[in-house]
Protein backbone atom coordinates (compact mmCIF):
# COMPACT_ATOMS: atom_id res chain seq x y z
CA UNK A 1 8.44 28.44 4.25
CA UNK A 2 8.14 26.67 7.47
CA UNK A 3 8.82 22.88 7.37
CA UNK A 4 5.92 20.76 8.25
CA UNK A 5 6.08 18.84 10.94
CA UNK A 6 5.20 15.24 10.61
CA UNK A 7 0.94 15.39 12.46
CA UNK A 8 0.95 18.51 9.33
CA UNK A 9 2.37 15.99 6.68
CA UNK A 10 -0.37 13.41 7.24
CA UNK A 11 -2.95 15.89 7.38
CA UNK A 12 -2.05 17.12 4.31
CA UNK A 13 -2.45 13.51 2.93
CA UNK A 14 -5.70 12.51 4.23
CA UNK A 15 -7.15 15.84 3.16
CA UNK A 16 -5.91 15.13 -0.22
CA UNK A 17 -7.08 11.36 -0.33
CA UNK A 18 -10.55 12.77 1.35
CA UNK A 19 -10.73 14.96 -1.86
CA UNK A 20 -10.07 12.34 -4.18
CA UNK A 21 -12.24 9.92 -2.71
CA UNK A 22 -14.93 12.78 -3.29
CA UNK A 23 -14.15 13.58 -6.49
CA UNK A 24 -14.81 10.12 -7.13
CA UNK A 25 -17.92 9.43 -5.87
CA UNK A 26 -18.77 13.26 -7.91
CA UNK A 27 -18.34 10.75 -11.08
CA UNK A 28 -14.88 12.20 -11.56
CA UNK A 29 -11.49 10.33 -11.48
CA UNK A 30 -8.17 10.69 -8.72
CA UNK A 31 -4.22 10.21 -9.03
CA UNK A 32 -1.00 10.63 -7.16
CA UNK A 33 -0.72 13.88 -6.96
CA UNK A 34 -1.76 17.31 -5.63
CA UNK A 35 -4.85 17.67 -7.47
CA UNK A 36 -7.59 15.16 -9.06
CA UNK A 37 -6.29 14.45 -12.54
CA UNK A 38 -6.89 11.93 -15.50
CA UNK A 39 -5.63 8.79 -14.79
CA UNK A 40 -2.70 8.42 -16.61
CA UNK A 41 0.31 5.44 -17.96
CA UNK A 42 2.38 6.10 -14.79
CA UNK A 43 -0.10 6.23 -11.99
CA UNK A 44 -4.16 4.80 -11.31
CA UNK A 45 -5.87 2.40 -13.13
CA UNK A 46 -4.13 2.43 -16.31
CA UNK A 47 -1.52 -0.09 -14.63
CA UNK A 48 -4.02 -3.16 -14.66
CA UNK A 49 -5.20 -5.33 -16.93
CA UNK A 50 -8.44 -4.85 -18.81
CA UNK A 51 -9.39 -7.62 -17.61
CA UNK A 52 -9.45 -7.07 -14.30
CA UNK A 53 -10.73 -3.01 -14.28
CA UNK A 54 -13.92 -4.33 -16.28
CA UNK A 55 -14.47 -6.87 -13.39
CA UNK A 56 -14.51 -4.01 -10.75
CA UNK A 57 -17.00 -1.16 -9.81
CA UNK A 58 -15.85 1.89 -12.18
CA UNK A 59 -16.00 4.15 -8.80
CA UNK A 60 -13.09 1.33 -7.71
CA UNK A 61 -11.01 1.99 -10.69
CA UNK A 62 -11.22 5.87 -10.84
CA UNK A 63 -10.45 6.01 -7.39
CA UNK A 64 -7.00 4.22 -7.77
CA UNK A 65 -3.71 6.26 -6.80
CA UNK A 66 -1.24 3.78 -7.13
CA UNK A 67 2.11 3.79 -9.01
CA UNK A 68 1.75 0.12 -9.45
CA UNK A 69 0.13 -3.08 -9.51
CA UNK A 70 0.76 -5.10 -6.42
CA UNK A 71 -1.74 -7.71 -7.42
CA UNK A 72 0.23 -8.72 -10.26
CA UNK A 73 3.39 -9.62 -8.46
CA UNK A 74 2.06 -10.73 -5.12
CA UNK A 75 1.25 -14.31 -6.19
CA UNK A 76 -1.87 -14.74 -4.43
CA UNK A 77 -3.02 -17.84 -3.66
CA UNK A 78 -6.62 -20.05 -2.83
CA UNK A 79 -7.50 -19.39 1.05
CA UNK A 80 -4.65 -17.02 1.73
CA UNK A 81 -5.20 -13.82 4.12
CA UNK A 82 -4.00 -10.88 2.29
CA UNK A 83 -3.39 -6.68 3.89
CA UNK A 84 -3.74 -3.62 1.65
CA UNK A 85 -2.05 -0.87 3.19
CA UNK A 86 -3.63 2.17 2.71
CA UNK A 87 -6.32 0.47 0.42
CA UNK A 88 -7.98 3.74 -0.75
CA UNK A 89 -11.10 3.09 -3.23
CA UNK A 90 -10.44 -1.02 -2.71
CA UNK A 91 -8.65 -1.72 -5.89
CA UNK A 92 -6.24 -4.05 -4.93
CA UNK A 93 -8.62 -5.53 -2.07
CA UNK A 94 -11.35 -6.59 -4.34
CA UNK A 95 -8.40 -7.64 -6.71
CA UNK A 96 -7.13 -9.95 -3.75
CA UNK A 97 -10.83 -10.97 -2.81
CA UNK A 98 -11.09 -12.89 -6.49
CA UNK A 99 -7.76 -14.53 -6.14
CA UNK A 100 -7.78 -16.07 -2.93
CA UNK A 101 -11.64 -17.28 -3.14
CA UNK A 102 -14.18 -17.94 -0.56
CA UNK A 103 -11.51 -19.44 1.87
CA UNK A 104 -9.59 -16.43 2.11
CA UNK A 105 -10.16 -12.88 3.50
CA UNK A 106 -8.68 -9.79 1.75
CA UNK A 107 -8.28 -7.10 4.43
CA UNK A 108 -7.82 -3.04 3.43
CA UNK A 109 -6.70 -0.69 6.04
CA UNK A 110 -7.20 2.98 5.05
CA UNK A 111 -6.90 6.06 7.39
CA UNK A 112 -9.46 8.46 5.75
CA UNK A 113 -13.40 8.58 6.32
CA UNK A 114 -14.37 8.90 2.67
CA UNK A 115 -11.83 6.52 1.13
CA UNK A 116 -13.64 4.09 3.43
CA UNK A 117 -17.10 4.92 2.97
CA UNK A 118 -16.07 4.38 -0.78
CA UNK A 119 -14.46 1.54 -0.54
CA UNK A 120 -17.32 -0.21 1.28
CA UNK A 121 -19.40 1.56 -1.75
CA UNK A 122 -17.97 -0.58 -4.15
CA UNK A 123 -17.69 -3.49 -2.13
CA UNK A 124 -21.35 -3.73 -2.34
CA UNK A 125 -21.06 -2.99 -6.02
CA UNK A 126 -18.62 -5.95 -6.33
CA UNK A 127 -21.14 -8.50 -4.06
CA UNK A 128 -17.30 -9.48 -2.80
CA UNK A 129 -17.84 -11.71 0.58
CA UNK A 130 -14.44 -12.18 1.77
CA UNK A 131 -13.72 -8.10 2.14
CA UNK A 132 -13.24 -5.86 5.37
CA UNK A 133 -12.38 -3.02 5.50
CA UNK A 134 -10.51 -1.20 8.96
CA UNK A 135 -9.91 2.21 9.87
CA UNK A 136 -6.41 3.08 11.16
CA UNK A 137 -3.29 4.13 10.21
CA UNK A 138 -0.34 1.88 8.54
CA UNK A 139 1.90 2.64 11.64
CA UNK A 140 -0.48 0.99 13.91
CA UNK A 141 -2.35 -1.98 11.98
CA UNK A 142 -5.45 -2.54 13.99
CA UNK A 143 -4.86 -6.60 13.62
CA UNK A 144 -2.98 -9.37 15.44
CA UNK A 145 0.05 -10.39 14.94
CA UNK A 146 0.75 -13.31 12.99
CA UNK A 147 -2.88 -13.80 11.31
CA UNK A 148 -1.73 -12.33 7.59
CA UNK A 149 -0.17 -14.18 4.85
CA UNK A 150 0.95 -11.42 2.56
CA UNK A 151 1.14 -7.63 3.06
CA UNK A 152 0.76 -5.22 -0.19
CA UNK A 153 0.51 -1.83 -0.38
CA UNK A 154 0.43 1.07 -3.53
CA UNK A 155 2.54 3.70 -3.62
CA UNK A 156 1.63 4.64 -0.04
CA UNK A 157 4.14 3.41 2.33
CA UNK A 158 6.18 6.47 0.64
CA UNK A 159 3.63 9.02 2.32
CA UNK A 160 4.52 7.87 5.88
CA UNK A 161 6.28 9.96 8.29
CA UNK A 162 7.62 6.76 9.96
CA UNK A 163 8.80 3.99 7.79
CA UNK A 164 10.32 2.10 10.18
CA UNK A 165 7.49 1.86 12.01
CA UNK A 166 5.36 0.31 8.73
CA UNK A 167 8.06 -1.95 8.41
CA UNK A 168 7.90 -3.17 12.09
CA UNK A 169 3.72 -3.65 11.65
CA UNK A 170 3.91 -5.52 8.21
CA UNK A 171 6.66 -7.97 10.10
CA UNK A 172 4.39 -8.07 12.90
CA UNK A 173 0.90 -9.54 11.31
CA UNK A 174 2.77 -11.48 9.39
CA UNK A 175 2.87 -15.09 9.77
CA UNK A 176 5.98 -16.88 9.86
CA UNK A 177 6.78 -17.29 6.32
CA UNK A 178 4.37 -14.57 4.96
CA UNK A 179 5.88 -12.30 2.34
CA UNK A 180 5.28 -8.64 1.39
CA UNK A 181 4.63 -7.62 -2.01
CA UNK A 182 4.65 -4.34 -2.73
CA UNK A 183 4.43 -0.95 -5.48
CA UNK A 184 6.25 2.05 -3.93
CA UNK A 185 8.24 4.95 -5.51
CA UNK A 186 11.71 4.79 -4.57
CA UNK A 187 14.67 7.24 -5.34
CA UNK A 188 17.94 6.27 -6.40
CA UNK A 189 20.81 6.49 -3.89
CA UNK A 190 22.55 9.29 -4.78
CA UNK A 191 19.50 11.35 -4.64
CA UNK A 192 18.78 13.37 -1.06
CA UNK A 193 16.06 14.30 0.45
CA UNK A 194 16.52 17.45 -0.90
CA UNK A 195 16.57 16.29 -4.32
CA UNK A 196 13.50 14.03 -3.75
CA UNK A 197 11.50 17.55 -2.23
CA UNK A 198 12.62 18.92 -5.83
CA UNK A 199 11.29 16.76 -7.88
CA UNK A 200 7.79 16.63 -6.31
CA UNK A 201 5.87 17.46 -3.09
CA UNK A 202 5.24 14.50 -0.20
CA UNK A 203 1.67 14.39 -1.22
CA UNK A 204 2.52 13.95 -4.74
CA UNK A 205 4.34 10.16 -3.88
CA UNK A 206 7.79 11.83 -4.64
CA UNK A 207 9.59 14.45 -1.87
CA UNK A 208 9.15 11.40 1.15
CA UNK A 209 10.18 8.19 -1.07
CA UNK A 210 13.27 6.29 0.48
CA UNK A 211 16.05 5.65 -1.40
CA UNK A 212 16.32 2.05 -2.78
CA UNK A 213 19.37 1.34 -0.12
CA UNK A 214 17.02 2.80 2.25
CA UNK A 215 14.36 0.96 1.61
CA UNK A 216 16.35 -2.22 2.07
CA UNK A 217 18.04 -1.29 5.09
CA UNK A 218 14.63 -0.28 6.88
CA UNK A 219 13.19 -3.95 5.77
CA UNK A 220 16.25 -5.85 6.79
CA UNK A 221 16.23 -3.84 9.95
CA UNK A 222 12.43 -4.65 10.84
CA UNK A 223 13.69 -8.77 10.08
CA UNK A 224 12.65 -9.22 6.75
CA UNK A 225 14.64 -11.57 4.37
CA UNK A 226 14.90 -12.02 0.58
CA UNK A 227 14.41 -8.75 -0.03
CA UNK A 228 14.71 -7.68 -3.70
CA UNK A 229 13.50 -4.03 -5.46
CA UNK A 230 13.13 -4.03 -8.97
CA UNK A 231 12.35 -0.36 -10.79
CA UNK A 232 9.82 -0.72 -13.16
CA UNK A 233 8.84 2.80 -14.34
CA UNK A 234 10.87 6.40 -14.48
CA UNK A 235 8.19 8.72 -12.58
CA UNK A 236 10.60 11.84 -12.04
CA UNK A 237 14.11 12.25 -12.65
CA UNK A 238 16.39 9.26 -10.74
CA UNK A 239 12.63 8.33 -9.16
CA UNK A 240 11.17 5.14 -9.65
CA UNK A 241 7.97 3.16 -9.65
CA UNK A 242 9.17 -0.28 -7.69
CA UNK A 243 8.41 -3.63 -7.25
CA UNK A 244 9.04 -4.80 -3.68
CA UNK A 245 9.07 -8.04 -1.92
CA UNK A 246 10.50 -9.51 0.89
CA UNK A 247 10.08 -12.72 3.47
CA UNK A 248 9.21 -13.06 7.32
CA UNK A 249 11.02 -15.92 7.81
CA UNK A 250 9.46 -18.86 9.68
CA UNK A 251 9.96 -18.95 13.24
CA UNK A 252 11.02 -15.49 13.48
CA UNK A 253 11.91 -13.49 16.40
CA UNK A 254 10.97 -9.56 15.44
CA UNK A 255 13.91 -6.91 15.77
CA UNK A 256 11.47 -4.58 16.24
CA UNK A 257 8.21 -5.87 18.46
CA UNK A 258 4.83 -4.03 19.39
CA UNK A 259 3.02 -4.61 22.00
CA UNK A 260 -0.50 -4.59 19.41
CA UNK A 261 -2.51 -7.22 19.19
CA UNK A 262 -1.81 -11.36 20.38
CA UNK A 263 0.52 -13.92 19.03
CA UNK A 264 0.21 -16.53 16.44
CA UNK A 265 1.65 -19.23 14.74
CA UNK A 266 0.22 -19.46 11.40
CA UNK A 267 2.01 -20.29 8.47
CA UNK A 268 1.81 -18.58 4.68
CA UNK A 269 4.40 -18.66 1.89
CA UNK A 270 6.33 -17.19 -1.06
């Protein structure tokens, strides 16, 4: 078989999120994975709170591919500007909208059309206010630097084809003591990439997960402090649901700088 290159890789994804996303608005349900499936106790909608899936379109909740539940360890907070990478249906972004309140804006940053056009669906559905919703792709964050106070993300920063770059964008529209916090699958170290392709294609959340001492590496690397990973979940053999978080710290110089978007000196926290 030939190896995909990495243009083929993210193809392959945003064919298979376009899918979802219409098997969604079909009145069906989507997961990590290669096809549509139930949503089940490791991955979707199963991982929040009843609570907070009865306060949400259903379209929102069926359409959730996550691993994890960002929300619930990202300690939002009244008026604070909060990024969903690769946002999907809008979950976690309509999640984020109801903690932070009218003062605060919950961006979601998706590359596929009709995640989008669902995700402004059931923004409508949720009468949410303080939503937007971007096109572009997690490598290239359409927004400024420095105008974010936390950065979360589910189970999609292991689909990218350059983590470092991700890393370098969440550290850049960050504010100087913004945090990340984050759901990803993660493999344990001894595992190689070889190992991770085993257990699960790159469009299943599995063959293109970093390895926890990867993962840490890449953050620390981008300038990122604090950073902790804490498994939550067994999703494949030695492969992990994870918890992530780390710090920008405040005045902060970036290892890694873009030249996107202007400068700024706002100020979140953990």
């Amino acid at each position: 078989m030939t190896e995909q290159t990495a243009d083929d890789l993210r193809e392959t994804v945003r064919q298979r999120y376009a899918a979802s996303a219409l098997e969604v608005a079909e009145g069906g349900t989507a997961c990590c994975g290669s096809e549509p499936v139930d949503v089940d106790d490791d991955f979707g909608g199963a991982l929040y709170a009843a609570d907070d899936r009865d306060a949400l379109p259903a379209e929102a909740v069926a359409a959730s591919l996550g691993c994890g539940n960002p929300i619930a360890v990202a300690d939002l907070r009244e008026g604070e500007r909060v990024l969903d990478l690769g946002s999907g249906g809008g979950i976690d972004v309509l999640l984020s909208a109801r903690r932070v309140g009218p003062t605060g804006k919950a961006y979601g940053l998706d590359m596929t059309e009709e995640m989008l056009a669902l995700a402004l669906a059931n923004r409508r559905k949720a009468g949410a206010t303080n939503v937007e919703f971007l096109k572009g792709t997690i490598e290239a964050v359409p927004l400024p630097a420095g105008t974010i106070d936390v950065v979360i993300s589910n189970c999609v920063i292991n689909l990218s084809t350059d983590k470092p770059a991700v890393f370098a964008e969440m550290f850049r529209v960050l504010a100087p003591g913004g945090r990340i916090g984050i759901s990803d699958v993660v493999a344990e170290d001894e595992l190689t990439p070889a190992h991770r392709a085993e257990r699960g294609d790159h469009v299943g959340c599995i063959a293109g997960a970093l390895s926890f001492t990867e993962y840490r590496d890449g953050l620390s690397a981008a300038g990122f402090t604090g950073i902790e990973l804490t498994p939550t979940r067994t999703v494949a053999d030695g492969m992990h649901s994870a918890v992530v978080r780390a710090v920008k710290p405040d005045r902060a110089v970036p290892r890694h700088a873009t030249t996107c978007g202007g400068q700024g000196n706002l100020v979140g926290g953990w």
